[in-house]
N, C-alpha and C. Protein backbone atom coordinates (compact mmCIF):
# COMPACT_ATOMS: atom_id res chain seq x y z
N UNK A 1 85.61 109.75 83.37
CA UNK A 1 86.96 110.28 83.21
C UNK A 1 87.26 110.37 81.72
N UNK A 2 87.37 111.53 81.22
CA UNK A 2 87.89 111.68 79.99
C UNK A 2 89.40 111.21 79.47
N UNK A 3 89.58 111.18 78.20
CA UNK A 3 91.03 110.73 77.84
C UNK A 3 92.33 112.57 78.13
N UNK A 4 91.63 113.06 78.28
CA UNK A 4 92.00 115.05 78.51
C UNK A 4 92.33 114.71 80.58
N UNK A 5 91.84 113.70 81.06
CA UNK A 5 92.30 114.29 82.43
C UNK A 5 93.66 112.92 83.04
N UNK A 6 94.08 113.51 84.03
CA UNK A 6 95.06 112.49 84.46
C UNK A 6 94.21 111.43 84.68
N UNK A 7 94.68 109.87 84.43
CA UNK A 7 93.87 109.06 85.80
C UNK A 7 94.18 108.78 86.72
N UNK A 8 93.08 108.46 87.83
CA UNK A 8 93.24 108.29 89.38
C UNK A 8 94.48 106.90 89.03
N UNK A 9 94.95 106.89 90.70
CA UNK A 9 95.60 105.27 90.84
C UNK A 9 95.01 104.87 91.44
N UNK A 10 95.11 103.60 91.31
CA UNK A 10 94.09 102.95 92.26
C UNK A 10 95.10 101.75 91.97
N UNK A 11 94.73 100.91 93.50
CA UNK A 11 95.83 99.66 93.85
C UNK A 11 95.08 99.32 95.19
N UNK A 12 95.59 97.90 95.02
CA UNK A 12 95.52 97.43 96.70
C UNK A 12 97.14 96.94 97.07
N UNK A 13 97.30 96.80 98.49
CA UNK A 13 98.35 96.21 99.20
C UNK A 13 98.19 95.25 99.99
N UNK A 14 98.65 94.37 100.11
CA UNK A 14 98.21 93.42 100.82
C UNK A 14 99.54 92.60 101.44
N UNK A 15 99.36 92.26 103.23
CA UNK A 15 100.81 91.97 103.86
C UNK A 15 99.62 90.90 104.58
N UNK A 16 100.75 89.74 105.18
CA UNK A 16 100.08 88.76 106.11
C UNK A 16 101.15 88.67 107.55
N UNK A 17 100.49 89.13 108.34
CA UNK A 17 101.05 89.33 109.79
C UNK A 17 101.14 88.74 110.53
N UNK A 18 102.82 88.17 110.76
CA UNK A 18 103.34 87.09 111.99
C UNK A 18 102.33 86.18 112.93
N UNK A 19 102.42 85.12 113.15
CA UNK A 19 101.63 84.75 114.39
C UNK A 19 101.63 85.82 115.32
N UNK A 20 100.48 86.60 116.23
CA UNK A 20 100.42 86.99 117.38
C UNK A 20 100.73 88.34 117.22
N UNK A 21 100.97 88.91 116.04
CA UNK A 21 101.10 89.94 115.64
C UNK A 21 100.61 90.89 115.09
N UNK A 22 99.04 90.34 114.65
CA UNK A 22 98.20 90.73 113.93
C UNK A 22 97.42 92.06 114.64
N UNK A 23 97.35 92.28 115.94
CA UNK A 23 97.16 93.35 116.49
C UNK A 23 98.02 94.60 116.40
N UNK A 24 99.68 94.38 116.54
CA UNK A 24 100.31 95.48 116.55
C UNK A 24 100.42 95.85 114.79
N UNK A 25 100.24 95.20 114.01
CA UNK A 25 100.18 95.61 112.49
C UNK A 25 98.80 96.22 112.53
N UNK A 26 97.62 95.71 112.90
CA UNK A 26 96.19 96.67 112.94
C UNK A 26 96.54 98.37 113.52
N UNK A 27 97.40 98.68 115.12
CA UNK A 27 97.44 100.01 115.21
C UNK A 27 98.09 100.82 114.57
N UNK A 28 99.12 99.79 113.87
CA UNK A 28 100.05 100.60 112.77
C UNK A 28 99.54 101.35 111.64
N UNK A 29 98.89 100.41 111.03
CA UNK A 29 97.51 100.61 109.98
C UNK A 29 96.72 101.69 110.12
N UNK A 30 96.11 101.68 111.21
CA UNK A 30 95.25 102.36 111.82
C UNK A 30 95.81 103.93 111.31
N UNK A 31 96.81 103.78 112.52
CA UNK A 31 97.79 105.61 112.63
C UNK A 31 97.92 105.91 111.09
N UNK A 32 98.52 105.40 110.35
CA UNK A 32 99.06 105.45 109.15
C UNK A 32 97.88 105.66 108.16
N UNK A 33 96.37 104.90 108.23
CA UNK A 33 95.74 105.41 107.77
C UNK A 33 94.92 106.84 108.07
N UNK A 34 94.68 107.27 109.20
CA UNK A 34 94.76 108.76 109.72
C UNK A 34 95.54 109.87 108.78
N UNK A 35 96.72 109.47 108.84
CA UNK A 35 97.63 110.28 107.84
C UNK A 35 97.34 110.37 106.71
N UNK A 36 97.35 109.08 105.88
CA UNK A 36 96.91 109.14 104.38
C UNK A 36 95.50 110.04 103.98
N UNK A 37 94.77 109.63 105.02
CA UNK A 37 93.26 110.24 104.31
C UNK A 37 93.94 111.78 104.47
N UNK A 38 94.61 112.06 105.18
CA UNK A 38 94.31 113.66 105.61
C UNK A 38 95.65 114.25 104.35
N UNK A 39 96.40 113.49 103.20
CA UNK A 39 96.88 113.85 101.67
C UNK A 39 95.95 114.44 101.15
N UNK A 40 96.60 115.70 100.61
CA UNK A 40 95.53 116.51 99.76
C UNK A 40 94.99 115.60 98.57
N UNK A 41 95.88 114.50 97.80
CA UNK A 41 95.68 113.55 96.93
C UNK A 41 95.04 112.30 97.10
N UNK A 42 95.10 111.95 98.26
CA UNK A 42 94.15 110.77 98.15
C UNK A 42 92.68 111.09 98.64
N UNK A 43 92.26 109.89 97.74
CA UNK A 43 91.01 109.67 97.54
C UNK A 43 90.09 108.84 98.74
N UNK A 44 90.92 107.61 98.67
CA UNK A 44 90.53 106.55 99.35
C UNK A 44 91.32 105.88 99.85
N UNK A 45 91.42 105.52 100.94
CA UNK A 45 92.48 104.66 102.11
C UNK A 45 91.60 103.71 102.75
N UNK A 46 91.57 102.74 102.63
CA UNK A 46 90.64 101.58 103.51
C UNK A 46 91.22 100.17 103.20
N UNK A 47 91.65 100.49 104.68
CA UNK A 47 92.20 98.80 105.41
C UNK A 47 90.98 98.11 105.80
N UNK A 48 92.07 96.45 105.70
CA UNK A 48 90.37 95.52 105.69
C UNK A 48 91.56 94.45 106.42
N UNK A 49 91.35 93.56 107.27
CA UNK A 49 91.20 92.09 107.92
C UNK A 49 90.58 91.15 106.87
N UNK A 50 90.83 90.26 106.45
CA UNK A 50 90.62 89.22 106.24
C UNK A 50 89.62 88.19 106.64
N UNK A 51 87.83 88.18 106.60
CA UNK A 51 87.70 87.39 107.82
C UNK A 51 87.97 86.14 108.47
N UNK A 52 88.05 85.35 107.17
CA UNK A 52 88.69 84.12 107.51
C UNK A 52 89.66 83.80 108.02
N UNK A 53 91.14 84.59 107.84
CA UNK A 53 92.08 84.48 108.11
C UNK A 53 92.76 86.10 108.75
N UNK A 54 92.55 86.17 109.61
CA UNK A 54 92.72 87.62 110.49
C UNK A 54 94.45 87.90 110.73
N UNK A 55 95.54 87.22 110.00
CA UNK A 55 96.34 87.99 109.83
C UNK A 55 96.70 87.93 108.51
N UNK A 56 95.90 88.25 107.37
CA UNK A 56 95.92 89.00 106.40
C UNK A 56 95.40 90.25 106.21
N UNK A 57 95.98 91.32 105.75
CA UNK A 57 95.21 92.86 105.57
C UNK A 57 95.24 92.77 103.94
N UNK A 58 94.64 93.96 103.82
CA UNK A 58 94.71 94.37 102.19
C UNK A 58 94.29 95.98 102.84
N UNK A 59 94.66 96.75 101.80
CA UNK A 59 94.10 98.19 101.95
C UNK A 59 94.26 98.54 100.56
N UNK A 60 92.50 99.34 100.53
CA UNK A 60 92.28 99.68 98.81
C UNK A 60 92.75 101.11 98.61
N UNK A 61 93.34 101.45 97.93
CA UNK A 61 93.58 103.12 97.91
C UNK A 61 93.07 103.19 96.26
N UNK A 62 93.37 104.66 96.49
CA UNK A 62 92.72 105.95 95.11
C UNK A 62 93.85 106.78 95.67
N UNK A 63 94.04 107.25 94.85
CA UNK A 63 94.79 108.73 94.58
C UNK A 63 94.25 109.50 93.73
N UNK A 64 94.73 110.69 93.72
CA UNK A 64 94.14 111.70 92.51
C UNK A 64 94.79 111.37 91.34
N UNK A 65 96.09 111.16 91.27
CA UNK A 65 97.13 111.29 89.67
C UNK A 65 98.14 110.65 90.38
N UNK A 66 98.99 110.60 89.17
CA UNK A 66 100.39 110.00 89.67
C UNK A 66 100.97 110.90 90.66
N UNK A 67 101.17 112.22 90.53
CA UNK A 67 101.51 113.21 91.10
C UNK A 67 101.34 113.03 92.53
N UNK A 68 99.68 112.28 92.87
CA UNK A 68 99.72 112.51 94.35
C UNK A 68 100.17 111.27 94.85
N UNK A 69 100.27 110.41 94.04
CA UNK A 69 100.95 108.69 94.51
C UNK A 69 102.18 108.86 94.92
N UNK A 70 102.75 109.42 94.30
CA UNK A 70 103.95 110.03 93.76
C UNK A 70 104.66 110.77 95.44
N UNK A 71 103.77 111.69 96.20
CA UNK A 71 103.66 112.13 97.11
C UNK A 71 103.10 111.21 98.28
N UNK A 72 102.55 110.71 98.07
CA UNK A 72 102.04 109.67 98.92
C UNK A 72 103.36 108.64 99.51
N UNK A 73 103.85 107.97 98.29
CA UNK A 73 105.24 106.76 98.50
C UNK A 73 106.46 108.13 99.26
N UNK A 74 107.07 109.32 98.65
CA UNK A 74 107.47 110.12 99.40
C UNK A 74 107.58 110.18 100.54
N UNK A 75 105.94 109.98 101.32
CA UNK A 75 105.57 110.85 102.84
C UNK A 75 106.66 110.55 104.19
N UNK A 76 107.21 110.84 104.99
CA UNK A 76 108.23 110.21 106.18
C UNK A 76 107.51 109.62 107.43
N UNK A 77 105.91 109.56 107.01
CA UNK A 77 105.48 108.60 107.82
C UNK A 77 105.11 107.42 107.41
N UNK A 78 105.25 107.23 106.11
CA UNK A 78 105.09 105.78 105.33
C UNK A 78 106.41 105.03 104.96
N UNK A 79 107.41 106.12 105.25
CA UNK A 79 108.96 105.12 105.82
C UNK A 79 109.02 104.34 107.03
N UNK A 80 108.27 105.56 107.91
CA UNK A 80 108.27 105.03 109.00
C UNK A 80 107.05 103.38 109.74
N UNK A 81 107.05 103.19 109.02
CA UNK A 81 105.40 102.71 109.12
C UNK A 81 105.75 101.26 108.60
N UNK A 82 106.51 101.53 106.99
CA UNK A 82 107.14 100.14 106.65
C UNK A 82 108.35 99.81 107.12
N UNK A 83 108.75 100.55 108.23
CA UNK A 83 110.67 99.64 108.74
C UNK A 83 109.12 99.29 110.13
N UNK A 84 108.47 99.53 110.58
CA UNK A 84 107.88 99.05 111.92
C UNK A 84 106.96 97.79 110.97
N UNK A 85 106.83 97.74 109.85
CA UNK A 85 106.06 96.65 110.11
C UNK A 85 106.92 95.78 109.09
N UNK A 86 107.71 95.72 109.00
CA UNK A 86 108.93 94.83 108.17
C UNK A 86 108.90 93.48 109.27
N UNK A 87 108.97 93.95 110.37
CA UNK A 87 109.81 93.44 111.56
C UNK A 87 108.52 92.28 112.17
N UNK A 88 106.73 92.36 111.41
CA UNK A 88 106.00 92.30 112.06
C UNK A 88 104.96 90.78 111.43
N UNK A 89 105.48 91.25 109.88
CA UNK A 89 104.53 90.36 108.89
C UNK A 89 105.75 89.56 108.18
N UNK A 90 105.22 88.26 107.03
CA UNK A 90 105.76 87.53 106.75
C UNK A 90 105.94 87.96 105.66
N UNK A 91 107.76 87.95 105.07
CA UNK A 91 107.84 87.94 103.67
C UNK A 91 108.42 89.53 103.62
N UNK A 92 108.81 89.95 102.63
CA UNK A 92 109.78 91.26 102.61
C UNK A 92 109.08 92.71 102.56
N UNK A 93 107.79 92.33 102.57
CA UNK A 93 106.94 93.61 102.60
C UNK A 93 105.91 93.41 101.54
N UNK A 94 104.51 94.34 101.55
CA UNK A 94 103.37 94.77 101.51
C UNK A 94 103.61 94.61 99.39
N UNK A 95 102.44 93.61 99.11
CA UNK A 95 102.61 93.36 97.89
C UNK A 95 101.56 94.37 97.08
N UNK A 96 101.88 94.69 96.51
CA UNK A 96 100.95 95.92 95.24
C UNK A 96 100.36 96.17 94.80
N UNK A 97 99.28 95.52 94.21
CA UNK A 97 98.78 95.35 93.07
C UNK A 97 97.81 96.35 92.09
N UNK A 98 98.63 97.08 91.18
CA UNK A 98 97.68 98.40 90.63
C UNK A 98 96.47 97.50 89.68
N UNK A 99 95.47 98.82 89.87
CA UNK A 99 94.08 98.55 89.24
C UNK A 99 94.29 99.40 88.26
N UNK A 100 93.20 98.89 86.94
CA UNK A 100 92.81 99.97 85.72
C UNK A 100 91.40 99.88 85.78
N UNK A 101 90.71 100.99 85.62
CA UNK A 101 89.33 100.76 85.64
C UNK A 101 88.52 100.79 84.30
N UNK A 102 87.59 99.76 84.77
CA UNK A 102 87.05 99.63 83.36
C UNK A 102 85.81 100.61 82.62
């Protein structure tokens, strides 16, 4: 990647899901990741389980530019997606964490 092009985003998210709940946050995931891959901007969408502890997720994303992140946080199925899983995991929602690559 040159200093001349946008850079990708890249981040993970990571939520830990209610006792007994850890299934209905997986189909949520699931659907929601369907959607994302099919953004003209993203790159990469991949949810992961935890193995040790199976109600933790993380999901690694890429985007193309800010532009498509940008579009991504926008989408009205990723509103929809975080009021259904507000209700599901512990704590106020899905924590962030952006990457820089080296």
């Amino acid at each position: 990647m040159t200093s001349q092009t946008q850079p990708t985003i890249a981040l993970y998210a990571e939520f830990t899901a209610q006792d007994g709940k850890a299934d209905e946050v997986q189909a949520l995931l699931l659907d929601l990741t369907a959607k994302v891959r099919n953004e003209p901007g993203n790159i990469t969408f991949d949810p992961h389980r935890r193995k040790e502890s199976p109600n933790d997720f993380f999901v690694y994303e890429i985007y193309r530019d800010q532009q498509a992140f940008d579009a991504h946080i926008r989408a009205d199925y990723g509103t929809v997606f975080n009021a259904a899983l507000a209700n599901l995991i512990v704590g106020a929602g899905s924590a962030l964490t952006f990457l820089t690559p080296l």
